[in-house]
C-alpha atoms as a PDB file:
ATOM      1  CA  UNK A   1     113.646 120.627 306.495  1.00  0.00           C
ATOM      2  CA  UNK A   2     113.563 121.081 309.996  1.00  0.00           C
ATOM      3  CA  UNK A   3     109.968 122.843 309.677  1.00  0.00           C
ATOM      4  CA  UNK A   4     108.403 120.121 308.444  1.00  0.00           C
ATOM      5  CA  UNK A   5     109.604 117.769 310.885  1.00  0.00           C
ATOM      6  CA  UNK A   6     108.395 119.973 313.942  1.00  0.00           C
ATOM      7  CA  UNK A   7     104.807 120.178 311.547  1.00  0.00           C
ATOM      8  CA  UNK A   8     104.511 116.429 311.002  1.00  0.00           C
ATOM      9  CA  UNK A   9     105.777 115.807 315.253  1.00  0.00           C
ATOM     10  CA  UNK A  10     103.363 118.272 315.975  1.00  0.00           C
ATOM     11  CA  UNK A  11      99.970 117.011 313.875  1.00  0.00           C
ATOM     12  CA  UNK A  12     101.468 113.013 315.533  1.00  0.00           C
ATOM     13  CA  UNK A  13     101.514 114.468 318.798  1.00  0.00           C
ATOM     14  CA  UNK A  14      97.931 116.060 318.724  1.00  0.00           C
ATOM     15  CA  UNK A  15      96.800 112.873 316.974  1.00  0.00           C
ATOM     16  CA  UNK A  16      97.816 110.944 319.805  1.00  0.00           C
ATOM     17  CA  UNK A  17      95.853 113.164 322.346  1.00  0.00           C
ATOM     18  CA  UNK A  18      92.812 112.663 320.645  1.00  0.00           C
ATOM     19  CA  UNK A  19      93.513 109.466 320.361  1.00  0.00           C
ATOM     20  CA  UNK A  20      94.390 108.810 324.049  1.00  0.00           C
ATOM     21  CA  UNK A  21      91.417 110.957 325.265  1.00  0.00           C
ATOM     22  CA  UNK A  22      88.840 109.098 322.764  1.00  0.00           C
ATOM     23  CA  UNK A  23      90.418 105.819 324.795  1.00  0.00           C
ATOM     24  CA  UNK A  24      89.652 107.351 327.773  1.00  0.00           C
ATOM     25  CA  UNK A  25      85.886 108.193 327.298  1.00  0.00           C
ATOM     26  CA  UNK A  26      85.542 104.510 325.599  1.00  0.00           C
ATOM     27  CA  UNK A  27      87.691 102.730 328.633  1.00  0.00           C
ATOM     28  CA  UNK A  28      84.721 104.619 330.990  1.00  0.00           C
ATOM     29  CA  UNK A  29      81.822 104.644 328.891  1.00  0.00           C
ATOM     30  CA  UNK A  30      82.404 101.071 328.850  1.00  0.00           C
ATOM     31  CA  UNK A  31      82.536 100.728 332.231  1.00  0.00           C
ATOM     32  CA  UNK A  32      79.592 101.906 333.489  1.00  0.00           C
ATOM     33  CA  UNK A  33      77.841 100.913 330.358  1.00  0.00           C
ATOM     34  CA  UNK A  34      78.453  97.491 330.223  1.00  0.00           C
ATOM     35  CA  UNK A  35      75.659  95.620 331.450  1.00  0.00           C
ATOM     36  CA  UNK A  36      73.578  97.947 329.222  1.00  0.00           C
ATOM     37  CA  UNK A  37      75.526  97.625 326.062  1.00  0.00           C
ATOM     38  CA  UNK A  38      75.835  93.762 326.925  1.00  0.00           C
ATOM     39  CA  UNK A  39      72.109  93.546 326.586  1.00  0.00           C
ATOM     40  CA  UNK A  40      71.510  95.473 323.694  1.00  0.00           C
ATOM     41  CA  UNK A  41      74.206  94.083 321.785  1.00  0.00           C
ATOM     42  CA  UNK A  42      72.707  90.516 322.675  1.00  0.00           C
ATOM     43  CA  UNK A  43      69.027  92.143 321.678  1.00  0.00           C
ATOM     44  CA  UNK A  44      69.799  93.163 318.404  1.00  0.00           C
ATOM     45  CA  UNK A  45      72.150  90.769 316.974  1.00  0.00           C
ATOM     46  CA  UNK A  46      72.510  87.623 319.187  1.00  0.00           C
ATOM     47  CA  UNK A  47      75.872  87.786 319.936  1.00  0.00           C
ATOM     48  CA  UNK A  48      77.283  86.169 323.134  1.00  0.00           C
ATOM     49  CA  UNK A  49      77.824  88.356 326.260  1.00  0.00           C
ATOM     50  CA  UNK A  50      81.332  86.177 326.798  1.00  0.00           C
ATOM     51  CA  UNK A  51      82.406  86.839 322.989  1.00  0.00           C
ATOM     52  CA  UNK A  52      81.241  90.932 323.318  1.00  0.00           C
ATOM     53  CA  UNK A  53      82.988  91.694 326.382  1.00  0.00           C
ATOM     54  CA  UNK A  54      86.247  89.762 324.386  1.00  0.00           C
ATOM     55  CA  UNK A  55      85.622  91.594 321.342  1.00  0.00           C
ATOM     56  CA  UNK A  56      85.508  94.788 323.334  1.00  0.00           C
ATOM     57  CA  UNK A  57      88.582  94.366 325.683  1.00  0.00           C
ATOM     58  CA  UNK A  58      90.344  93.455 321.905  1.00  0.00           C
ATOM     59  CA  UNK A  59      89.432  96.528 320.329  1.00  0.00           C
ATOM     60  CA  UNK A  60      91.090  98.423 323.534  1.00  0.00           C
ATOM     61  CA  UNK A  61      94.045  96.696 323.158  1.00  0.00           C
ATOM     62  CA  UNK A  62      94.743  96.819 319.549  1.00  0.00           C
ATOM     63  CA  UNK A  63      93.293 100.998 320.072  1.00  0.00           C
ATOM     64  CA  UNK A  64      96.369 101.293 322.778  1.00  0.00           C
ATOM     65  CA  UNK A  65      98.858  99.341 320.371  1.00  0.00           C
ATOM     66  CA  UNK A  66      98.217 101.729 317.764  1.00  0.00           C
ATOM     67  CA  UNK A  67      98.421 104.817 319.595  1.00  0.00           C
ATOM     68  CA  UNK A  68     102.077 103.611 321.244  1.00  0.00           C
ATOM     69  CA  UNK A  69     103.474 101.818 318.274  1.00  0.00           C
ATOM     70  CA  UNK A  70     102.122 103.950 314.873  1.00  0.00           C
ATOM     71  CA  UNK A  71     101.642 107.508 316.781  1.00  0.00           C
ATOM     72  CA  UNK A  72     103.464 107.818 319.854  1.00  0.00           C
ATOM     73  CA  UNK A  73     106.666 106.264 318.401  1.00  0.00           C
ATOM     74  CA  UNK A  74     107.056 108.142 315.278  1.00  0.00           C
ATOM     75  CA  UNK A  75     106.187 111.041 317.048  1.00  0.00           C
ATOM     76  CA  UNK A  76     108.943 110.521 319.525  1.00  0.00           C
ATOM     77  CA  UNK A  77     111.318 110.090 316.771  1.00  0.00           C
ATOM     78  CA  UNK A  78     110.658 112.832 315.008  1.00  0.00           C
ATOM     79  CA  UNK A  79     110.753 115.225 318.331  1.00  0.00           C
ATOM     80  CA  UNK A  80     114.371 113.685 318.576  1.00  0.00           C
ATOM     81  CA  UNK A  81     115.174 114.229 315.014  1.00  0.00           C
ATOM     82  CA  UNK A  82     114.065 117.547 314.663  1.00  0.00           C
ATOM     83  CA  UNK A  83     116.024 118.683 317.819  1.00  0.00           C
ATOM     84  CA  UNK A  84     118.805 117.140 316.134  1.00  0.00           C
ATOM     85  CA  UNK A  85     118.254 119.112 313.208  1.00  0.00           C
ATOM     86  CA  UNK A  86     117.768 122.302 315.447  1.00  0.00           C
ATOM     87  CA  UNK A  87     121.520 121.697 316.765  1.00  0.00           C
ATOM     88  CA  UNK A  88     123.207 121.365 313.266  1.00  0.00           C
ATOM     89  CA  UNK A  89     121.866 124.471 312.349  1.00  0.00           C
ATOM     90  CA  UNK A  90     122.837 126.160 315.229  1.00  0.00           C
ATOM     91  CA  UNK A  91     126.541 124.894 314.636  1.00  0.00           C
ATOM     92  CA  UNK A  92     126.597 126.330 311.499  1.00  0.00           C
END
């Protein structure tokens, strides 16, 4: 039981650094990009430079959310149960 605890913790836990570090390279391209996605983004589909840069500073935020809340969390837990787990067996 314990194995598949560490397996799951482990594939969370590697999700959330490619997770973190795909946040990262958007969080920068986006900043140095901006003026240049801004334009083609009102270019090829008329959108308004106001409502992009919202749309883009939601997508961050809800990108961060799930990374803590769905990732980092269960992964977290699982470290704690599986150490836990770990102990028992020890004891017995």
């Amino acid at each position: 039981m314990c194995e598949k605890l560490v397996t799951v913790r482990d594939f969370l836990y590697k999700f959330f650094i490619v997770g973190f570090l795909l946040f990262i390279f958007s969080v920068i391209s986006y900043i140095f990009m901006k003026d240049f996605a801004v334009e083609i983004v009102e270019k090829w589909y008329g959108v308004d430079p106001v409502f992009y840069k919202n749309l883009v500073f939601t997508f961050l935020g809800y990108v961060k959310l799930f990374l803590v809340f769905f990732i980092l969390t269960p992964a977290l837990a699982l470290h704690w149960m599986a150490c836990c787990c770990k102990k028992k067996k020890e004891a017995e």
